[in-house]
C-alpha atoms as a PDB file:
ATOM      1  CA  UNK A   1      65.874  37.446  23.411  1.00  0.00           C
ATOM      2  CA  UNK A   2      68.245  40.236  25.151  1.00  0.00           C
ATOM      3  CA  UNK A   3      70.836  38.190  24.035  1.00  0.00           C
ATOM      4  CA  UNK A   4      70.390  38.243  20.454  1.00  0.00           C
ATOM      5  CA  UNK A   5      69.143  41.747  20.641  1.00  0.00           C
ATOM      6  CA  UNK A   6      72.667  42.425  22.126  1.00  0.00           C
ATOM      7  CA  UNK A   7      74.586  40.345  19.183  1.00  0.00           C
ATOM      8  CA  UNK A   8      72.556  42.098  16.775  1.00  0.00           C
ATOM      9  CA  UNK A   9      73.701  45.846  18.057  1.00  0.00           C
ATOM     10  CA  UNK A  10      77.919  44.445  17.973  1.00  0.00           C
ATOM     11  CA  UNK A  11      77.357  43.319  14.433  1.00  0.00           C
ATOM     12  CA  UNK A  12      75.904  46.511  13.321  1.00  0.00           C
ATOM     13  CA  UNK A  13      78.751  48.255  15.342  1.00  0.00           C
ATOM     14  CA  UNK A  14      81.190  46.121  13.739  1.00  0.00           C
ATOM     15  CA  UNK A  15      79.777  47.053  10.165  1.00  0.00           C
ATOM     16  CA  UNK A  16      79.953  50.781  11.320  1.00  0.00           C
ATOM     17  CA  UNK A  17      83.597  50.632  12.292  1.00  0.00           C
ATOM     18  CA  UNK A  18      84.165  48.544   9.020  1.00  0.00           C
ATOM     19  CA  UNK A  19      82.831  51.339   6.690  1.00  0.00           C
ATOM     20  CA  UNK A  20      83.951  53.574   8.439  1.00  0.00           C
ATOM     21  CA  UNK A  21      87.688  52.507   8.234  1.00  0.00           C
ATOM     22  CA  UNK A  22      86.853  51.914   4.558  1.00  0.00           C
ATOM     23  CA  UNK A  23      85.876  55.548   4.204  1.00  0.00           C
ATOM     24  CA  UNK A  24      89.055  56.630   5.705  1.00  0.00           C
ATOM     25  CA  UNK A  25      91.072  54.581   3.603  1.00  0.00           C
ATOM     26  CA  UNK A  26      89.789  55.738   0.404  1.00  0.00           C
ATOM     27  CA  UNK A  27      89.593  59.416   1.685  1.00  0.00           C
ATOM     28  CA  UNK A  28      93.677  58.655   2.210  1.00  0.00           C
ATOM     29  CA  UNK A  29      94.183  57.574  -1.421  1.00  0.00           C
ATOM     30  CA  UNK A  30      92.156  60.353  -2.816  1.00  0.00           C
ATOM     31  CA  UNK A  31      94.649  62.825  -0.580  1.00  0.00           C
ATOM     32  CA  UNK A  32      97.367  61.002  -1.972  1.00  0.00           C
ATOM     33  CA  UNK A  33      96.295  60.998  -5.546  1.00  0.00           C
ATOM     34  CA  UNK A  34      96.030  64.978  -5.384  1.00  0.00           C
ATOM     35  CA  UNK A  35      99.364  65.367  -4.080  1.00  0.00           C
ATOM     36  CA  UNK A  36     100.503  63.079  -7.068  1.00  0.00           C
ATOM     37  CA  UNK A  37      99.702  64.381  -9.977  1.00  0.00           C
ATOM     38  CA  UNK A  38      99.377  61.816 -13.029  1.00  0.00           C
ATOM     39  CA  UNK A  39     102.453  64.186 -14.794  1.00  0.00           C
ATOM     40  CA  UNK A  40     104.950  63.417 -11.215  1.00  0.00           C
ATOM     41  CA  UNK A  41     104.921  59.759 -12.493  1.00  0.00           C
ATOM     42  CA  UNK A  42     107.566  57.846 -14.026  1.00  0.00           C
ATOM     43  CA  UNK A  43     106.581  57.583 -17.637  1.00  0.00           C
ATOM     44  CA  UNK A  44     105.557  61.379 -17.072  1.00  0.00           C
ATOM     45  CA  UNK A  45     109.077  62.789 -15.653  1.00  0.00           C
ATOM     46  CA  UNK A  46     110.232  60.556 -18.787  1.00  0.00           C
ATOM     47  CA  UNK A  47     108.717  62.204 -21.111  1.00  0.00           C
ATOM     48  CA  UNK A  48     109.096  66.103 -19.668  1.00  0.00           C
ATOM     49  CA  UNK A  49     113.122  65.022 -19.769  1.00  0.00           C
ATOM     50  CA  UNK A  50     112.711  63.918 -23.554  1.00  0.00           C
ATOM     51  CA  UNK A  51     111.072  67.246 -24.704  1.00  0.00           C
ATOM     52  CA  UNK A  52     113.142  69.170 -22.959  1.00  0.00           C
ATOM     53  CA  UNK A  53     116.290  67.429 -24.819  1.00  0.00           C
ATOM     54  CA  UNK A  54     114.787  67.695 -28.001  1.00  0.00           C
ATOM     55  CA  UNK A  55     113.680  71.291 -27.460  1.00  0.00           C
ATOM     56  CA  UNK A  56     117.275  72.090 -26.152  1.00  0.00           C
ATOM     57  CA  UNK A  57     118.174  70.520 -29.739  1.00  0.00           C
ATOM     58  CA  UNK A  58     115.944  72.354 -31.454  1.00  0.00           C
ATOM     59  CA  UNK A  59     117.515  75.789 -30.123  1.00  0.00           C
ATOM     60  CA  UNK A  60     121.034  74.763 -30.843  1.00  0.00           C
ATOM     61  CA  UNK A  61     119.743  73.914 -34.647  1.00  0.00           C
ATOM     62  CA  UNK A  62     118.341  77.518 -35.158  1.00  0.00           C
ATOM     63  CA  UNK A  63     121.318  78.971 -33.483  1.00  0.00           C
ATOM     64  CA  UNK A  64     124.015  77.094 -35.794  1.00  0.00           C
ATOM     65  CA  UNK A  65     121.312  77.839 -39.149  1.00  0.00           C
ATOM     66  CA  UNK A  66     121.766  81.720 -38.104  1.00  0.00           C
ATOM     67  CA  UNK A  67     125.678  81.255 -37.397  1.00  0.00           C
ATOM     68  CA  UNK A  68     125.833  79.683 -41.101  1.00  0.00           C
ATOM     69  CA  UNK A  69     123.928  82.660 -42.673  1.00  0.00           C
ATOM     70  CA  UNK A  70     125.916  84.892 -40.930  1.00  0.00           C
ATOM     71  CA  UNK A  71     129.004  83.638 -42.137  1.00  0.00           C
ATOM     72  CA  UNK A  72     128.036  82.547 -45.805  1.00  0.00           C
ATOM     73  CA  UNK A  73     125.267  84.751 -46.711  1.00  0.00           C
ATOM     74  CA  UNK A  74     125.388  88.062 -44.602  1.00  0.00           C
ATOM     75  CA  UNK A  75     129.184  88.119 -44.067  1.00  0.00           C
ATOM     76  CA  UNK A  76     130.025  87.834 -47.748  1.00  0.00           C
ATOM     77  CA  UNK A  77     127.642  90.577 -49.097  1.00  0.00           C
ATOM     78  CA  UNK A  78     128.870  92.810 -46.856  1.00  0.00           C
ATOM     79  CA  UNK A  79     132.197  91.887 -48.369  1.00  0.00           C
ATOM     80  CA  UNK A  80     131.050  92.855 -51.939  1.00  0.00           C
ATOM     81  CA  UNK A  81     129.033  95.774 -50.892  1.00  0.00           C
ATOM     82  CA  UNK A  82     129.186  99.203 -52.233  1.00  0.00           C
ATOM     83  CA  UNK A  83     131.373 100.276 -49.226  1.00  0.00           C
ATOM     84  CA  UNK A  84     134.000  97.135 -49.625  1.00  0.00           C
ATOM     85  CA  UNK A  85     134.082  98.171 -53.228  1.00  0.00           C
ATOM     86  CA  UNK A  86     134.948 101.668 -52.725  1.00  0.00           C
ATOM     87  CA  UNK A  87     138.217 100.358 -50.334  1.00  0.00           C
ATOM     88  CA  UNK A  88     139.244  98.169 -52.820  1.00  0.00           C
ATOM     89  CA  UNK A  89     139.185 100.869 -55.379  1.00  0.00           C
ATOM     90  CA  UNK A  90     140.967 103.405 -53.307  1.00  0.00           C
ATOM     91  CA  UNK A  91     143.945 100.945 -52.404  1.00  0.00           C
ATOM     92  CA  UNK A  92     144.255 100.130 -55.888  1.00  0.00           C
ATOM     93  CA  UNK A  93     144.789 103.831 -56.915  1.00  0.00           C
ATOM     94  CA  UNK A  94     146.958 104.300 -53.802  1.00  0.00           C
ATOM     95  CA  UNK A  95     148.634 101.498 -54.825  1.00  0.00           C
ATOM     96  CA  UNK A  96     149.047 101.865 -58.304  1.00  0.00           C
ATOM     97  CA  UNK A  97     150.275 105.994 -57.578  1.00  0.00           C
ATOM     98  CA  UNK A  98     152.834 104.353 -55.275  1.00  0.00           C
ATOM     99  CA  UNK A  99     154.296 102.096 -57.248  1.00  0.00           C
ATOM    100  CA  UNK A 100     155.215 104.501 -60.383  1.00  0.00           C
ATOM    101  CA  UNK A 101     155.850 107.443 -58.395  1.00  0.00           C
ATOM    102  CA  UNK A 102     159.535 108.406 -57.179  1.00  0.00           C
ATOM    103  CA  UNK A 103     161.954 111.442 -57.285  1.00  0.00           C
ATOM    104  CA  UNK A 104     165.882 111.443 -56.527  1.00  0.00           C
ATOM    105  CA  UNK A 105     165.587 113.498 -53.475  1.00  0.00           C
ATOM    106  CA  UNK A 106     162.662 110.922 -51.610  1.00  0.00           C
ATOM    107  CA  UNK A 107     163.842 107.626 -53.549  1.00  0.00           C
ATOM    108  CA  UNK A 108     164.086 105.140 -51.084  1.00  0.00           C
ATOM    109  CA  UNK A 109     160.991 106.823 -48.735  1.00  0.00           C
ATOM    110  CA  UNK A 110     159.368 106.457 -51.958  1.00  0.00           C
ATOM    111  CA  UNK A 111     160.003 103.100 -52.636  1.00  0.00           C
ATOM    112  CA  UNK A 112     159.186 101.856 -49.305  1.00  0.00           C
ATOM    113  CA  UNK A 113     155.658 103.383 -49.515  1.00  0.00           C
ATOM    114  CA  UNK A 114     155.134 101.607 -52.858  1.00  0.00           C
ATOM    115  CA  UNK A 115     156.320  98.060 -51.309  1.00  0.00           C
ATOM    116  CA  UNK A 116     153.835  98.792 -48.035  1.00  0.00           C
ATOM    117  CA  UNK A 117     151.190  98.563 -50.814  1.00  0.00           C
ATOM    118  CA  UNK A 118     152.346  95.515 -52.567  1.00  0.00           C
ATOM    119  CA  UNK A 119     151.855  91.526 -51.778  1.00  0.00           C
ATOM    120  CA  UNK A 120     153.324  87.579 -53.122  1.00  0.00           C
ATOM    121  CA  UNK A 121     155.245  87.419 -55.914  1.00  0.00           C
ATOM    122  CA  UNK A 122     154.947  91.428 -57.240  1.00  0.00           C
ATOM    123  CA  UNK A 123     156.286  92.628 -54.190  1.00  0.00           C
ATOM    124  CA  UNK A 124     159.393  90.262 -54.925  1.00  0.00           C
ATOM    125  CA  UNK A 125     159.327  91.384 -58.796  1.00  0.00           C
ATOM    126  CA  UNK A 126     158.797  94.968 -57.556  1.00  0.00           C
ATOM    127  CA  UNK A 127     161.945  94.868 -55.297  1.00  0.00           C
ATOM    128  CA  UNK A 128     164.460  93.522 -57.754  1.00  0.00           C
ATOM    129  CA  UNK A 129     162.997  95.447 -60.231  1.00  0.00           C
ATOM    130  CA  UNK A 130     163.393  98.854 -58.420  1.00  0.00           C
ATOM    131  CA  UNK A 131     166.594  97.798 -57.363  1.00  0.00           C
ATOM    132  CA  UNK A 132     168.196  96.893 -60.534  1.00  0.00           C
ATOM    133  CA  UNK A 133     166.535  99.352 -62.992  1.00  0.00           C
ATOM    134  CA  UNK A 134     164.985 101.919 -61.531  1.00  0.00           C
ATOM    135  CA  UNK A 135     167.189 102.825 -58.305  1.00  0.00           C
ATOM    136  CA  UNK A 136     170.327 103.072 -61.142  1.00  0.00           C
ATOM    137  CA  UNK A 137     168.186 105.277 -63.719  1.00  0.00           C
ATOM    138  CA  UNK A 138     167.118 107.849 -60.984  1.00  0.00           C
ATOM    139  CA  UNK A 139     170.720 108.139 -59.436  1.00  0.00           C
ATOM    140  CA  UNK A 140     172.702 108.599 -62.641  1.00  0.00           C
ATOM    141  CA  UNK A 141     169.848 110.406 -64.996  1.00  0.00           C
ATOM    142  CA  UNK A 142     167.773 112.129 -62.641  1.00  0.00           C
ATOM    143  CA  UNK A 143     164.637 110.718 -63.273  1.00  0.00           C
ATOM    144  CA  UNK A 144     161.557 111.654 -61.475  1.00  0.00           C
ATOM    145  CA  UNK A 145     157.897 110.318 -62.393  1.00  0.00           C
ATOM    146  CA  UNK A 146     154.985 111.205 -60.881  1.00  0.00           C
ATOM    147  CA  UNK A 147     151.549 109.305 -61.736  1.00  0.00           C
ATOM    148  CA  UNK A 148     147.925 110.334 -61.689  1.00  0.00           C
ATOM    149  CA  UNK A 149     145.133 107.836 -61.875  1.00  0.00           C
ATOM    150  CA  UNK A 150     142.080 109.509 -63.822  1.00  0.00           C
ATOM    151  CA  UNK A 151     140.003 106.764 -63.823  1.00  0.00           C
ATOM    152  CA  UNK A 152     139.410 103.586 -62.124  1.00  0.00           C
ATOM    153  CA  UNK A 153     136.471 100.770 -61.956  1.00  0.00           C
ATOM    154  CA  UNK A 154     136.260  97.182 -59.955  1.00  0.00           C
ATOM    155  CA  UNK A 155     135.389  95.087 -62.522  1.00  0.00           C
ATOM    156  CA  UNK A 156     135.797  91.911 -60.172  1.00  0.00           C
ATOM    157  CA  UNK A 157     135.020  91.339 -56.758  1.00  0.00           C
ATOM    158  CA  UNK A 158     135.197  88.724 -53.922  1.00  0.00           C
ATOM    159  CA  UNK A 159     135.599  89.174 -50.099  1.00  0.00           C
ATOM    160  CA  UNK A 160     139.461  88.351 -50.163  1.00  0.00           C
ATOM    161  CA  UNK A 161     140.164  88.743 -53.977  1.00  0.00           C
ATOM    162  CA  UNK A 162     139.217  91.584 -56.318  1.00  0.00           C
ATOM    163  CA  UNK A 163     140.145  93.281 -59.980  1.00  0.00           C
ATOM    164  CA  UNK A 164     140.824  96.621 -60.832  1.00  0.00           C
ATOM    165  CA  UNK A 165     141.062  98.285 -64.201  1.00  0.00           C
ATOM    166  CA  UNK A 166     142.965 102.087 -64.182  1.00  0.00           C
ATOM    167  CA  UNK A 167     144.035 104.362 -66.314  1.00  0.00           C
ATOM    168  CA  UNK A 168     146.910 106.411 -65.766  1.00  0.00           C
ATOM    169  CA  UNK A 169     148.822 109.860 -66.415  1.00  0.00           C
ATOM    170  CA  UNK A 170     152.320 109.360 -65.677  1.00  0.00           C
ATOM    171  CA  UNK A 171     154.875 112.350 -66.071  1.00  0.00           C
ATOM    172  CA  UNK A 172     158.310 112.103 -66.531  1.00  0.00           C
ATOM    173  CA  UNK A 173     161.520 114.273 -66.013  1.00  0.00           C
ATOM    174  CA  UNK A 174     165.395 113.770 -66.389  1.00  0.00           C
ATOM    175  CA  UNK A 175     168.573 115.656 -66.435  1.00  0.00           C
ATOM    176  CA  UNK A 176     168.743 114.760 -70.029  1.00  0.00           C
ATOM    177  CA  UNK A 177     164.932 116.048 -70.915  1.00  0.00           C
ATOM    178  CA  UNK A 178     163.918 118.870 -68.414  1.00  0.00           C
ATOM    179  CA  UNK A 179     160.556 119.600 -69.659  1.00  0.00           C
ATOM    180  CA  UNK A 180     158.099 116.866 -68.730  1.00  0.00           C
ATOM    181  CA  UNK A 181     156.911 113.695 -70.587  1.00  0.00           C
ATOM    182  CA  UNK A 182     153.540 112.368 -70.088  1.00  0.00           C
ATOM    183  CA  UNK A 183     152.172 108.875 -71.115  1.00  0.00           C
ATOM    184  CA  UNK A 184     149.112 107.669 -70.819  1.00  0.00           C
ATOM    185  CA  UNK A 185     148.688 104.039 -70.305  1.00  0.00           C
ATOM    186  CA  UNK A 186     145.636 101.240 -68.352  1.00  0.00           C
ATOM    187  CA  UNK A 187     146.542  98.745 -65.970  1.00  0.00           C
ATOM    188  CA  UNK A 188     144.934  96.196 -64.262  1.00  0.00           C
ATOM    189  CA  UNK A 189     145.989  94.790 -60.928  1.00  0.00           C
ATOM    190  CA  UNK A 190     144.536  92.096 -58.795  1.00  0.00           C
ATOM    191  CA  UNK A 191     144.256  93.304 -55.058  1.00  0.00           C
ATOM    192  CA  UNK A 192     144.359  90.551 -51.984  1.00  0.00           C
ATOM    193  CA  UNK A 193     143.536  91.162 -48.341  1.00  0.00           C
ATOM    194  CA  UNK A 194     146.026  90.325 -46.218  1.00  0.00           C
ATOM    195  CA  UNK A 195     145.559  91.124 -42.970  1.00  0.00           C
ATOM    196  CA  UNK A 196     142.030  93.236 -43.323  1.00  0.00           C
ATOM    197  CA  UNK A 197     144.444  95.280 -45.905  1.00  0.00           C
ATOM    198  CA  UNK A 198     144.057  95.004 -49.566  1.00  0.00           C
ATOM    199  CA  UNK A 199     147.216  94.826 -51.376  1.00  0.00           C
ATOM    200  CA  UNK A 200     148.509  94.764 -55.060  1.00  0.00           C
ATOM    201  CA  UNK A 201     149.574  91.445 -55.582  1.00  0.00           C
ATOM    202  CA  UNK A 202     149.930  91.632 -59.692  1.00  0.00           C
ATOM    203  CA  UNK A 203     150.539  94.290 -61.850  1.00  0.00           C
ATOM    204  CA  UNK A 204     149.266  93.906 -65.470  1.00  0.00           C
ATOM    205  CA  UNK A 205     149.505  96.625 -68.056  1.00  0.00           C
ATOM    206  CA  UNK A 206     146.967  96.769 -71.222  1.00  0.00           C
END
């Protein structure tokens, strides 16, 4: 009888020591799943990479759609705004005073300022023209002309390109006629910028 009372107490120890090893192994796991969460795995690092590239993408997107607005939408209105307007309009009168206005004393001062304003195939008209006609007139006769632009309107505009109609006083003295001519006459010209300048680049009475 001691005997099996004996076997009976290592079998119950034995089931003790197995639960109780049991309990510390599943204790162990549950420690391990904490520090792991279900997000740390594989699949889950996978998937945090993928969003983040297709967020990343997403950002680039909106940041070339506002680059292309800028540059096709905001850029150009600003080009044809009131303000751009009003420089075209004042480098076409500038221009346009420039170009008709000389005296004998200031001629070739005065026909350098008129050529600063002027662009393409005008300014090359503009040179031989000046050179063949005019430069010869004012030396021999005296001429002087002085020109007055009374009125002026953009009647076309495009960031690069635009169209001015003027209308112009332009007096006229020689040794032959001392007291003053005037004629009145409209031109339009075509400015370009070149260079953030706008320039006359054709010269078109009407």
């Amino acid at each position: 009888m001691k005997g099996d009372v004996v076997d009976e107490r290592d079998d119950d120890a034995t089931a003790e020591s197995d639960t109780d090893d049991a309990e510390a192994t599943a204790d162990a796991d549950e420690d391990l799943a904490v520090q792991t969460p279900a997000n740390e795995s594989p699949s889950g690092r996978r998937w945090f990479r993928v969003g983040f590239v297709v967020l990343a993408i997403a950002l680039l997107a909106s940041a070339g759609l506002t680059t292309w607005l800028y540059l096709h939408t905001y850029r150009p209105d600003r080009a044809t705004d009131a303000a751009a307007e009003q420089s075209v309009l004042d480098a076409a009168k500038e221009g346009t005073v420039a170009a008709l206005s000389y005296a004998p004393e200031s001629l070739d001062k005065d026909l350098d300022t008129a050529k600063s304003h002027l662009t393409g195939d005008f300014l090359t008209y503009y040179s031989q023209f000046t050179d063949q006609v005019v430069r010869p007139a004012v030396k021999q006769k005296q001429v002087s002309t002085n020109a007055e632009v009374v009125r002026a309107a953009v009647s076309e505009m495009h960031p690069d390109t635009a169209t001015v109609l003027l209308f112009v006083n332009q007096t006229t003295t020689s040794a032959d006629r001392a007291d003053p001519s005037m004629a009145a006459s409209s031109v339009v010209v075509t400015m370009t910028k070149v260079d953030g300048k706008w320039l006359i680049s054709a010269f078109n009475p009407v």
